[in-house]
C-alpha atoms as a PDB file:
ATOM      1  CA  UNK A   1      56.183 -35.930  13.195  1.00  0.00           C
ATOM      2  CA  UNK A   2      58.678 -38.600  13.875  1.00  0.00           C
ATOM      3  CA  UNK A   3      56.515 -41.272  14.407  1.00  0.00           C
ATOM      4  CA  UNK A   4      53.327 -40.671  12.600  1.00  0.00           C
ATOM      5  CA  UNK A   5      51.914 -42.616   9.824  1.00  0.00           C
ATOM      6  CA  UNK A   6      48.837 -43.078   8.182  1.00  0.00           C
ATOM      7  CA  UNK A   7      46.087 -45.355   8.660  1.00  0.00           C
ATOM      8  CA  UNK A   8      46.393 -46.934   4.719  1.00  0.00           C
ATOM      9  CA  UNK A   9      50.003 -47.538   5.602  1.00  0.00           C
ATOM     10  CA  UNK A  10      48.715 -49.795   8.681  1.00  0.00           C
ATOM     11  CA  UNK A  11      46.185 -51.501   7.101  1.00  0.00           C
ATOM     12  CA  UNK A  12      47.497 -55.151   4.961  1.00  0.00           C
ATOM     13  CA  UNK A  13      50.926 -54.955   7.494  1.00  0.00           C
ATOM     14  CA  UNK A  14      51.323 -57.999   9.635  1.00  0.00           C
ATOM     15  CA  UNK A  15      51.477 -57.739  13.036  1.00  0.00           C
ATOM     16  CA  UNK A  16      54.123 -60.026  15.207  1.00  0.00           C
ATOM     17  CA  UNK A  17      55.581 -60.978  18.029  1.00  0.00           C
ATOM     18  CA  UNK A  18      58.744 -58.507  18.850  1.00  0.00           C
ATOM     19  CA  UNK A  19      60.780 -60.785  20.387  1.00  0.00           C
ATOM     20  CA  UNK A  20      60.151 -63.880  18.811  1.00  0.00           C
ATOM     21  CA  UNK A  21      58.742 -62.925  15.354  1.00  0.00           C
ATOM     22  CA  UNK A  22      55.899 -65.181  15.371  1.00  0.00           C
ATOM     23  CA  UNK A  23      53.139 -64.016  13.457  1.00  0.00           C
ATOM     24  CA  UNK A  24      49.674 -62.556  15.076  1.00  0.00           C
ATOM     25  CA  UNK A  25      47.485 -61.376  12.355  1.00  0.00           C
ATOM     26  CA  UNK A  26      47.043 -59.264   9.426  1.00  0.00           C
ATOM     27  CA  UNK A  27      45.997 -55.598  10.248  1.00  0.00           C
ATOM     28  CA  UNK A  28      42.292 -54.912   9.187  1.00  0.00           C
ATOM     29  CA  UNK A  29      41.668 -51.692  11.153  1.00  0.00           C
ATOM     30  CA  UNK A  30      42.593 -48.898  13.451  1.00  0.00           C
ATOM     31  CA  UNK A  31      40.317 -47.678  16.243  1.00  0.00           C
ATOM     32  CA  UNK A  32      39.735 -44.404  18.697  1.00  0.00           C
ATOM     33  CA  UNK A  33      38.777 -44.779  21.908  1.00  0.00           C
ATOM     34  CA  UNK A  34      36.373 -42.183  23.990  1.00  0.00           C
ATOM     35  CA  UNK A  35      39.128 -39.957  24.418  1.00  0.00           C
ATOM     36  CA  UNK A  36      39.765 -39.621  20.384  1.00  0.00           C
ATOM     37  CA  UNK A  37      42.937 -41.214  19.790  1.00  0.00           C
ATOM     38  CA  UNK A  38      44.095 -44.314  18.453  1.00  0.00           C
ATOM     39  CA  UNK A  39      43.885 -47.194  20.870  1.00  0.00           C
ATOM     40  CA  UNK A  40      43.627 -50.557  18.925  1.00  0.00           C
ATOM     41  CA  UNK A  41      44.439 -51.858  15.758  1.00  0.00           C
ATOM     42  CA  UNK A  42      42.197 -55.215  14.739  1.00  0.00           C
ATOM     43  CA  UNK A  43      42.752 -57.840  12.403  1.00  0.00           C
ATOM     44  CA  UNK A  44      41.695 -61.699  11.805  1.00  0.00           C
ATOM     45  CA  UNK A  45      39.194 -61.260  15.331  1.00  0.00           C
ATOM     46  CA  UNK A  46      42.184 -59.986  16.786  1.00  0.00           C
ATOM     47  CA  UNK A  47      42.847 -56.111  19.049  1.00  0.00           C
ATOM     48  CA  UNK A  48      46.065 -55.165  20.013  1.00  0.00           C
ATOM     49  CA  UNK A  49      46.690 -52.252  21.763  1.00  0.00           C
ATOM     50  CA  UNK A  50      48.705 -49.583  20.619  1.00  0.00           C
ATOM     51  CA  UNK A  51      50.432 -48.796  23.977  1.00  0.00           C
ATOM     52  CA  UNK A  52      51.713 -52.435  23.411  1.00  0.00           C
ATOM     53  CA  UNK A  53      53.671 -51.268  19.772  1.00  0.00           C
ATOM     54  CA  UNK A  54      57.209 -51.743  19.628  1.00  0.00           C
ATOM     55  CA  UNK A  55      57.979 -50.408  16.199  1.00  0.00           C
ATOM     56  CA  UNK A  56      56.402 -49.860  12.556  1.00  0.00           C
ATOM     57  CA  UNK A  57      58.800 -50.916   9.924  1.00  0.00           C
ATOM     58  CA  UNK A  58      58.098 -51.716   6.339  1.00  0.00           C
ATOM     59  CA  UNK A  59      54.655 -53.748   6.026  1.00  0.00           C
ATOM     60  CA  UNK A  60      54.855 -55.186   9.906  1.00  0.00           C
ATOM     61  CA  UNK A  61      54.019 -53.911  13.409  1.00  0.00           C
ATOM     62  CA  UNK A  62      56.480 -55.532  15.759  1.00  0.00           C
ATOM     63  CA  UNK A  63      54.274 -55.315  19.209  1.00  0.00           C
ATOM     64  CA  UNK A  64      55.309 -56.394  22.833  1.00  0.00           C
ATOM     65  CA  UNK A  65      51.782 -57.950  24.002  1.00  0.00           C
ATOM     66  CA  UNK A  66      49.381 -61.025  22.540  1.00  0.00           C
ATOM     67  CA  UNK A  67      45.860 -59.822  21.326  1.00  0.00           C
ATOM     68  CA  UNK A  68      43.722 -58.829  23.974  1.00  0.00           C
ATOM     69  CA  UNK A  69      41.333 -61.905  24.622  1.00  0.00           C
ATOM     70  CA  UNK A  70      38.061 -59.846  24.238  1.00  0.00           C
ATOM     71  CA  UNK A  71      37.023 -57.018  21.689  1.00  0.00           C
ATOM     72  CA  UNK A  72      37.578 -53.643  23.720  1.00  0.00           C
ATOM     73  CA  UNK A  73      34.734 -51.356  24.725  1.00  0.00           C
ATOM     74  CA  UNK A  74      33.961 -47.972  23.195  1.00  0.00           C
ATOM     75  CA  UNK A  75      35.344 -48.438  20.099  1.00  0.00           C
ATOM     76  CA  UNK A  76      35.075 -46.102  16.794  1.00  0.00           C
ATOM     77  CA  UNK A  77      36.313 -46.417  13.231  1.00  0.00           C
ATOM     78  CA  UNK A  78      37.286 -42.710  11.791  1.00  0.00           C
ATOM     79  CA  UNK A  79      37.544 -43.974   8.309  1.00  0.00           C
ATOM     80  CA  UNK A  80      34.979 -43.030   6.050  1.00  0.00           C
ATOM     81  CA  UNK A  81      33.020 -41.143   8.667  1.00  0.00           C
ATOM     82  CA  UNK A  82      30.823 -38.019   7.700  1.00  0.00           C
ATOM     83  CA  UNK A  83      32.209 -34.586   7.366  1.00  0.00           C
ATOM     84  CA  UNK A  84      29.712 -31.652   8.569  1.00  0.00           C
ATOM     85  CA  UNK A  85      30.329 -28.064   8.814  1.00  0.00           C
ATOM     86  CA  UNK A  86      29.331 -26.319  12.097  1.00  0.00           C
ATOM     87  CA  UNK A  87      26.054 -25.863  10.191  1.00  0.00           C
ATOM     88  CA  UNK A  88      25.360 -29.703   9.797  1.00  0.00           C
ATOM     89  CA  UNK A  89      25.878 -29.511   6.267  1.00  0.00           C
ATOM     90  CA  UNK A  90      27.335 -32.178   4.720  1.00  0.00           C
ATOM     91  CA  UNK A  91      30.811 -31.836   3.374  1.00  0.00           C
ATOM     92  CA  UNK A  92      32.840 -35.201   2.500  1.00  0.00           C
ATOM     93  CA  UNK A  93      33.965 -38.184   4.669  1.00  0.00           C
ATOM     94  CA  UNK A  94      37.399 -39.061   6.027  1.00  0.00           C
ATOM     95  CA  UNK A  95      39.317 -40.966   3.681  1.00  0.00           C
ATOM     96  CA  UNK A  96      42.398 -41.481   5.307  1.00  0.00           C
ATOM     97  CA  UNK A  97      44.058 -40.429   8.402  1.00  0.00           C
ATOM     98  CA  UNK A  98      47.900 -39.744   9.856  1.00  0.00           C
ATOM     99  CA  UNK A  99      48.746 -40.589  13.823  1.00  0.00           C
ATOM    100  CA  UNK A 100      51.104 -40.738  16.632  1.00  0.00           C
ATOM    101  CA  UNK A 101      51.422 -44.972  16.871  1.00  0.00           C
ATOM    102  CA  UNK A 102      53.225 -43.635  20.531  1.00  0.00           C
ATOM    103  CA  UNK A 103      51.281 -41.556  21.483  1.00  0.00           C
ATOM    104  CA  UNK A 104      47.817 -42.233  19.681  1.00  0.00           C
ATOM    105  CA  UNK A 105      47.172 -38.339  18.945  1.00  0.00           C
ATOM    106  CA  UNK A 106      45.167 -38.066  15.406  1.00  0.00           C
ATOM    107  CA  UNK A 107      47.807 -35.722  13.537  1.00  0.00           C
ATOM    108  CA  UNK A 108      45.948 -34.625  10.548  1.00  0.00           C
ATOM    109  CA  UNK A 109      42.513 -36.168   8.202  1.00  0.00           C
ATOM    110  CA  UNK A 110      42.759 -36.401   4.564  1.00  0.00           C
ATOM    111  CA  UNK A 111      39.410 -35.367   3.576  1.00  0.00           C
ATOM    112  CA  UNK A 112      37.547 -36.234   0.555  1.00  0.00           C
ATOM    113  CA  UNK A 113      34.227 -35.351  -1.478  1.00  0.00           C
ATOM    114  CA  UNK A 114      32.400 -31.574  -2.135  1.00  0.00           C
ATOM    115  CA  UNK A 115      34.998 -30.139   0.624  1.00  0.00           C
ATOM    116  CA  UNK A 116      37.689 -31.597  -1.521  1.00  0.00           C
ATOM    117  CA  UNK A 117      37.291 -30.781  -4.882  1.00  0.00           C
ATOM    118  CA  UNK A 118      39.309 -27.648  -5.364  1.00  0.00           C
ATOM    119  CA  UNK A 119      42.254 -29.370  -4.240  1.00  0.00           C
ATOM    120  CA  UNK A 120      41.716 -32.610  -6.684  1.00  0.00           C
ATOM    121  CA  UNK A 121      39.535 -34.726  -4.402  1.00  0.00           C
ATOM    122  CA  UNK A 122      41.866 -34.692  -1.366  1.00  0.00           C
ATOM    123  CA  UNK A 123      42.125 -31.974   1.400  1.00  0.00           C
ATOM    124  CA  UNK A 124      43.732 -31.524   4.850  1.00  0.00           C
ATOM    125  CA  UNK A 125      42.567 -30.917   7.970  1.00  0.00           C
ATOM    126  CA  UNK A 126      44.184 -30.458  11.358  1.00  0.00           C
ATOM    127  CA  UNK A 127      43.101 -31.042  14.657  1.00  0.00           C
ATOM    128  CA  UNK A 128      42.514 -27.452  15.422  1.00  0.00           C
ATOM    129  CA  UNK A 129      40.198 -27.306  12.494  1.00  0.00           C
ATOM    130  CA  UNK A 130      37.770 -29.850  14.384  1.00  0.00           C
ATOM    131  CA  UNK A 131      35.152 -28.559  16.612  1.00  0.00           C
ATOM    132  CA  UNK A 132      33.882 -32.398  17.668  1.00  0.00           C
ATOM    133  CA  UNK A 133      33.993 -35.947  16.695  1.00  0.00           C
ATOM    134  CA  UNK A 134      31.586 -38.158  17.389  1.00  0.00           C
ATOM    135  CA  UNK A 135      30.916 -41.858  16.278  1.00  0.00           C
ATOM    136  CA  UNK A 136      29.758 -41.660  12.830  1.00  0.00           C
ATOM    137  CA  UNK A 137      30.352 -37.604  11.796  1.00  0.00           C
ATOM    138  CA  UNK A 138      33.269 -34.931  11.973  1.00  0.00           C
ATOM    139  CA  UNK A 139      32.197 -31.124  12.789  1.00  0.00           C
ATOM    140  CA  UNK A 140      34.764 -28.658  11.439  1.00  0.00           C
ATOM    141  CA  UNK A 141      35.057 -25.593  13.027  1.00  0.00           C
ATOM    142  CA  UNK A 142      32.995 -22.397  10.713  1.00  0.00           C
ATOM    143  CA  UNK A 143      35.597 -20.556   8.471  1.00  0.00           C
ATOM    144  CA  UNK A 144      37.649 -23.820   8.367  1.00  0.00           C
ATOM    145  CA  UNK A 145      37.073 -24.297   4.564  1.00  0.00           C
ATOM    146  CA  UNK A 146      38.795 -21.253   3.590  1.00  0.00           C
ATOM    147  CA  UNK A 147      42.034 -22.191   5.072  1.00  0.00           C
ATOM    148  CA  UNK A 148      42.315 -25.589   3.743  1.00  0.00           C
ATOM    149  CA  UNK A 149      45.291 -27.410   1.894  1.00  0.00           C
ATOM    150  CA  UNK A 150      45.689 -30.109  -0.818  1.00  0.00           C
ATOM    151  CA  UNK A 151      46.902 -33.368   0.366  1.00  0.00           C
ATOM    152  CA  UNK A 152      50.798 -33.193  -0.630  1.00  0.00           C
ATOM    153  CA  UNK A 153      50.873 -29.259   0.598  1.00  0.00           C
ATOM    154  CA  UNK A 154      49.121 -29.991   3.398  1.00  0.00           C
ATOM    155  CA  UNK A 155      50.646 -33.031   4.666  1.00  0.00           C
ATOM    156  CA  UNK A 156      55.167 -31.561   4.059  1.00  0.00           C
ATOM    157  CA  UNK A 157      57.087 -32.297   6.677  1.00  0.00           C
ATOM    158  CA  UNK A 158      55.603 -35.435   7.935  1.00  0.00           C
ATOM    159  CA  UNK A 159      57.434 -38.933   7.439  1.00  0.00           C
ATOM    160  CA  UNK A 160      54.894 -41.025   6.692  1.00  0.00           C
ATOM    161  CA  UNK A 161      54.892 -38.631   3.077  1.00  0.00           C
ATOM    162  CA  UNK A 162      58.849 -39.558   2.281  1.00  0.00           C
ATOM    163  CA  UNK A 163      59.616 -42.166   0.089  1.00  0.00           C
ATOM    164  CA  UNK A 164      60.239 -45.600   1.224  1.00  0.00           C
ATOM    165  CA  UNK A 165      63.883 -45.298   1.252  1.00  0.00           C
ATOM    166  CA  UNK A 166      63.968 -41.978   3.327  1.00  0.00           C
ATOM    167  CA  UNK A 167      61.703 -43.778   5.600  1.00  0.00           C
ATOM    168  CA  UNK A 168      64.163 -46.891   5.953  1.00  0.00           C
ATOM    169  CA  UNK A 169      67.071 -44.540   6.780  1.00  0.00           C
ATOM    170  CA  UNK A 170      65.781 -42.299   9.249  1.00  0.00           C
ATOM    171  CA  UNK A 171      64.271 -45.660  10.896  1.00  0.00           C
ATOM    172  CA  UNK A 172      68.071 -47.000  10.996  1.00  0.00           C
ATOM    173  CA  UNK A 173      70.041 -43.686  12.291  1.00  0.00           C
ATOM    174  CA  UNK A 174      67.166 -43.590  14.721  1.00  0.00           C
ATOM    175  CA  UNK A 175      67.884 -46.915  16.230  1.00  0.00           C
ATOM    176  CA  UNK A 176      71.548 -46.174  16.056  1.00  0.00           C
ATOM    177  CA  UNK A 177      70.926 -43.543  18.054  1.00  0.00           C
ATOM    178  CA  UNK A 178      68.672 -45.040  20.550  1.00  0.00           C
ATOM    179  CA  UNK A 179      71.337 -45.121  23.179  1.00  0.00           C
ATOM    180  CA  UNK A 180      73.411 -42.280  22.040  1.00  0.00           C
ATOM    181  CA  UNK A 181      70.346 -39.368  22.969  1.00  0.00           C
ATOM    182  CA  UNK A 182      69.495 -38.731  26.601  1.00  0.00           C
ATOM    183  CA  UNK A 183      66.210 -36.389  27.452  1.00  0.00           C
ATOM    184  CA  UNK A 184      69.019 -33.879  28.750  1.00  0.00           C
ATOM    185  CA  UNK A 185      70.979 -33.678  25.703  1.00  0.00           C
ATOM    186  CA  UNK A 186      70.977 -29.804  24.551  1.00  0.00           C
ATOM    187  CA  UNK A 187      69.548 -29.579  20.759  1.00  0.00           C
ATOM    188  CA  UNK A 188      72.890 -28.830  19.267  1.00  0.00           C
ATOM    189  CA  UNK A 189      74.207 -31.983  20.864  1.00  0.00           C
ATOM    190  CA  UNK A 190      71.382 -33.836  19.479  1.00  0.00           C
ATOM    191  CA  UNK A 191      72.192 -32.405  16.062  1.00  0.00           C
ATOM    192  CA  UNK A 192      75.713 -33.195  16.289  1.00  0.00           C
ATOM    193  CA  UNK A 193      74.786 -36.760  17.232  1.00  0.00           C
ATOM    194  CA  UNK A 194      72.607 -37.272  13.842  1.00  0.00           C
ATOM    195  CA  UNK A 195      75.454 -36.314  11.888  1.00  0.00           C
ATOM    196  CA  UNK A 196      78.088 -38.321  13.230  1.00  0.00           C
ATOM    197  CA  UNK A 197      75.436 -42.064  13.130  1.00  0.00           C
ATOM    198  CA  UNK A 198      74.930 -40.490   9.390  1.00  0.00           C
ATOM    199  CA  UNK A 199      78.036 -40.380   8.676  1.00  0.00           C
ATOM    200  CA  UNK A 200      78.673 -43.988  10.243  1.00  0.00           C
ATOM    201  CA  UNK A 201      75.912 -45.076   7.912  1.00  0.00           C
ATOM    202  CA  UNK A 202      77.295 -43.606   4.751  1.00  0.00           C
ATOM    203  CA  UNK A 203      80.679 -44.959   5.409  1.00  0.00           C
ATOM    204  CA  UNK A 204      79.122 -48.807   6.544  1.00  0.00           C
ATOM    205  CA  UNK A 205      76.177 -49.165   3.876  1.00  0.00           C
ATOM    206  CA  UNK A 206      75.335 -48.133   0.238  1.00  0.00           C
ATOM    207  CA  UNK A 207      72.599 -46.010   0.398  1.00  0.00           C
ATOM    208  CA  UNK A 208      71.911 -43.287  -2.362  1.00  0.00           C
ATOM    209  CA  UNK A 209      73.648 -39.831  -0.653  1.00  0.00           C
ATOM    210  CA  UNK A 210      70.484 -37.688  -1.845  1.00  0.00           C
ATOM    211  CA  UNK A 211      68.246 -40.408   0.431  1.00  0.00           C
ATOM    212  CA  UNK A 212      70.259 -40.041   3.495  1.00  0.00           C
ATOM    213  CA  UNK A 213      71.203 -36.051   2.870  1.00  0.00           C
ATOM    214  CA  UNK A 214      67.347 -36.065   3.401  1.00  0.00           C
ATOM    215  CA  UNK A 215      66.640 -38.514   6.262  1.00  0.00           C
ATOM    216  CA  UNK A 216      69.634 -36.561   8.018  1.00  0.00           C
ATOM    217  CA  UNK A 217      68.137 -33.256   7.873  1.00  0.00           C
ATOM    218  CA  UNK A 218      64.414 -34.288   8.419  1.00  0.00           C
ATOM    219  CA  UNK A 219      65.947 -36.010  11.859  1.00  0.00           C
ATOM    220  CA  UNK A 220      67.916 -32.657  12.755  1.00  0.00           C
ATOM    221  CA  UNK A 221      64.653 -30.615  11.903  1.00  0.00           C
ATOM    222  CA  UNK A 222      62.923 -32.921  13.959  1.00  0.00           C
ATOM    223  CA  UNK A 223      65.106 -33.632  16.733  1.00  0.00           C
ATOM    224  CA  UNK A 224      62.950 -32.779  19.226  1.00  0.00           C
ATOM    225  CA  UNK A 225      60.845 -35.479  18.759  1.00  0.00           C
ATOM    226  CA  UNK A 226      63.466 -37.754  17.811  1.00  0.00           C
ATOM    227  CA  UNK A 227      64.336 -37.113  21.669  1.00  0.00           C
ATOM    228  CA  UNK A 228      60.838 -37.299  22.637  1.00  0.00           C
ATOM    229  CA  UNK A 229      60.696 -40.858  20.726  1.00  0.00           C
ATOM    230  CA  UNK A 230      63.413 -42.361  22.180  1.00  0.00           C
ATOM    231  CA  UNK A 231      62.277 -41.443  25.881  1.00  0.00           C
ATOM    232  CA  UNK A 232      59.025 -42.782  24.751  1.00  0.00           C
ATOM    233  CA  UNK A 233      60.405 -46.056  23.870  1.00  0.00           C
ATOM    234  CA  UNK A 234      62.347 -46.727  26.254  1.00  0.00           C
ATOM    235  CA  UNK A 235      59.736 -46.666  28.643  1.00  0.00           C
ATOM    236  CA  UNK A 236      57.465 -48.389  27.216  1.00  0.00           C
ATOM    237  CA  UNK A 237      59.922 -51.613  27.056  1.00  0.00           C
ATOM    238  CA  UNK A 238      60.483 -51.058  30.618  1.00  0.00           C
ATOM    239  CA  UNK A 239      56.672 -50.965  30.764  1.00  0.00           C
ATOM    240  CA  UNK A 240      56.491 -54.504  28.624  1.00  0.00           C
ATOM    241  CA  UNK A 241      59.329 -56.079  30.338  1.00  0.00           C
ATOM    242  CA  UNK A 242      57.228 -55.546  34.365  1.00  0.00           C
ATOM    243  CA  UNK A 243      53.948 -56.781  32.634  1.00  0.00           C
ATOM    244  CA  UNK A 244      56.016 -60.138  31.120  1.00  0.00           C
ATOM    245  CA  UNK A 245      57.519 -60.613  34.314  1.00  0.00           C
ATOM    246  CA  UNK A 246      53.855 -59.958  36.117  1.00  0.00           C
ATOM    247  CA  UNK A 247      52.241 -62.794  33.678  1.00  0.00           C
ATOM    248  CA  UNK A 248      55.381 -65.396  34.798  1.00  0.00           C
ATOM    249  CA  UNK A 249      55.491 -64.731  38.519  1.00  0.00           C
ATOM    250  CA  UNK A 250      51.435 -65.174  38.226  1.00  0.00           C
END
């Protein structure tokens, strides 16, 4: 849950050069590709792909390649897309959306219209509760709509939900700890190592202690993916790095 975030939170941010800062464009829209995850985001005629992200931080997308030169193939928007049941009956649209920006994976739909109106306009589903997608409708899976959740129930323990500050913290003892965590590390070890950047943070900075109590323990809770994300990133600069020195040895 790490590094999820929803698609409203993408849309408006501007997207820029990581090493150099210059800007690219303003993000208009996020886009699946054939295999259902997130593949682009677009803005100003511009796609960059999401395998080319180097962080989300507050209101910009720092990414490691230019804007593809051509608009991608195969391309679909998820917002606002019908919601069926598995008896084609209509039953909302997709409103809003949270994902993976590493990996791409859709990790839940906020829901809205008839399907949404016991839980004040807004309910949750999960991909397990989706029995297809195609380009313009959602089919959820029969029995789904007795199981469902209000938005804030529904959507605990994700960051994207934590308030701005939480967010900001666990983004800094994450990059603290960027080459502090190996993939080996046991999950006590990577515990330990949370606490002792958090501490280092509350000592060096003034940040409310309620707002870092809370990005501590969400990191320790989520550890695992903490671990996950840093293995993730660092491969992915390697990954930038051989295609920058592939365009210059051209």
């Amino acid at each position: 849950m790490l590094n999820v975030v929803r698609r409203s939170q993408i849309i408006g941010s501007i997207a820029i050069d990581s090493s150099t800062s210059a800007r690219f464009a303003e993000l208009e829209e996020v886009w699946l590709d054939d295999s259902g995850r997130i593949a682009y985001f677009s803005g100003e005629e511009a796609y960059l792909p999401v395998q080319g992200i180097a962080g989300i931080g507050m209101g910009a997308v720092s990414i490691y390649y230019h804007p593809v030169p051509d608009i991608p193939d195969n391309l679909h928007r998820l917002h606002q897309i019908t919601v069926e049941s598995a008896l084609g009956e209509t039953q909302g649209w997709v409103e809003d959306f949270l994902f993976d920006w590493q990996t791409g994976e859709i990790a839940a739909y906020i829901v809205a219209g008839e399907i949404a109106v016991p839980f004040g306009g807004r309910a949750v589903l999960y991909p397990e509760d989706i029995e297809e997608i195609s380009t313009n409708k959602l089919i959820i899976r029969e029995g789904v709509q007795d199981q469902l959740q209000g938005e804030s129930e529904g959507l605990q323990g994700f960051l994207s939900e934590k308030s701005q500050q939480v967010q900001h913290l666990v983004h800094i003892i994450g990059d603290r700890l960027h080459h502090l965590i190996s993939p080996n590390d046991k999950p006590e070890v990577v515990r330990v190592k949370i606490k002792e950047v958090s501490d280092e943070v509350a000592a060096s900075t003034d940040h409310p202690h309620h707002a870092l109590e809370e990005a501590t323990e969400f990191l320790q809770e989520q550890w695992h993916s903490l671990q996950q994300s840093i293995s993730r990133g660092t491969e992915r600069t390697k990954s930038a790095l051989d295609a920058a020195w592939r365009q210059i040895t051209k």
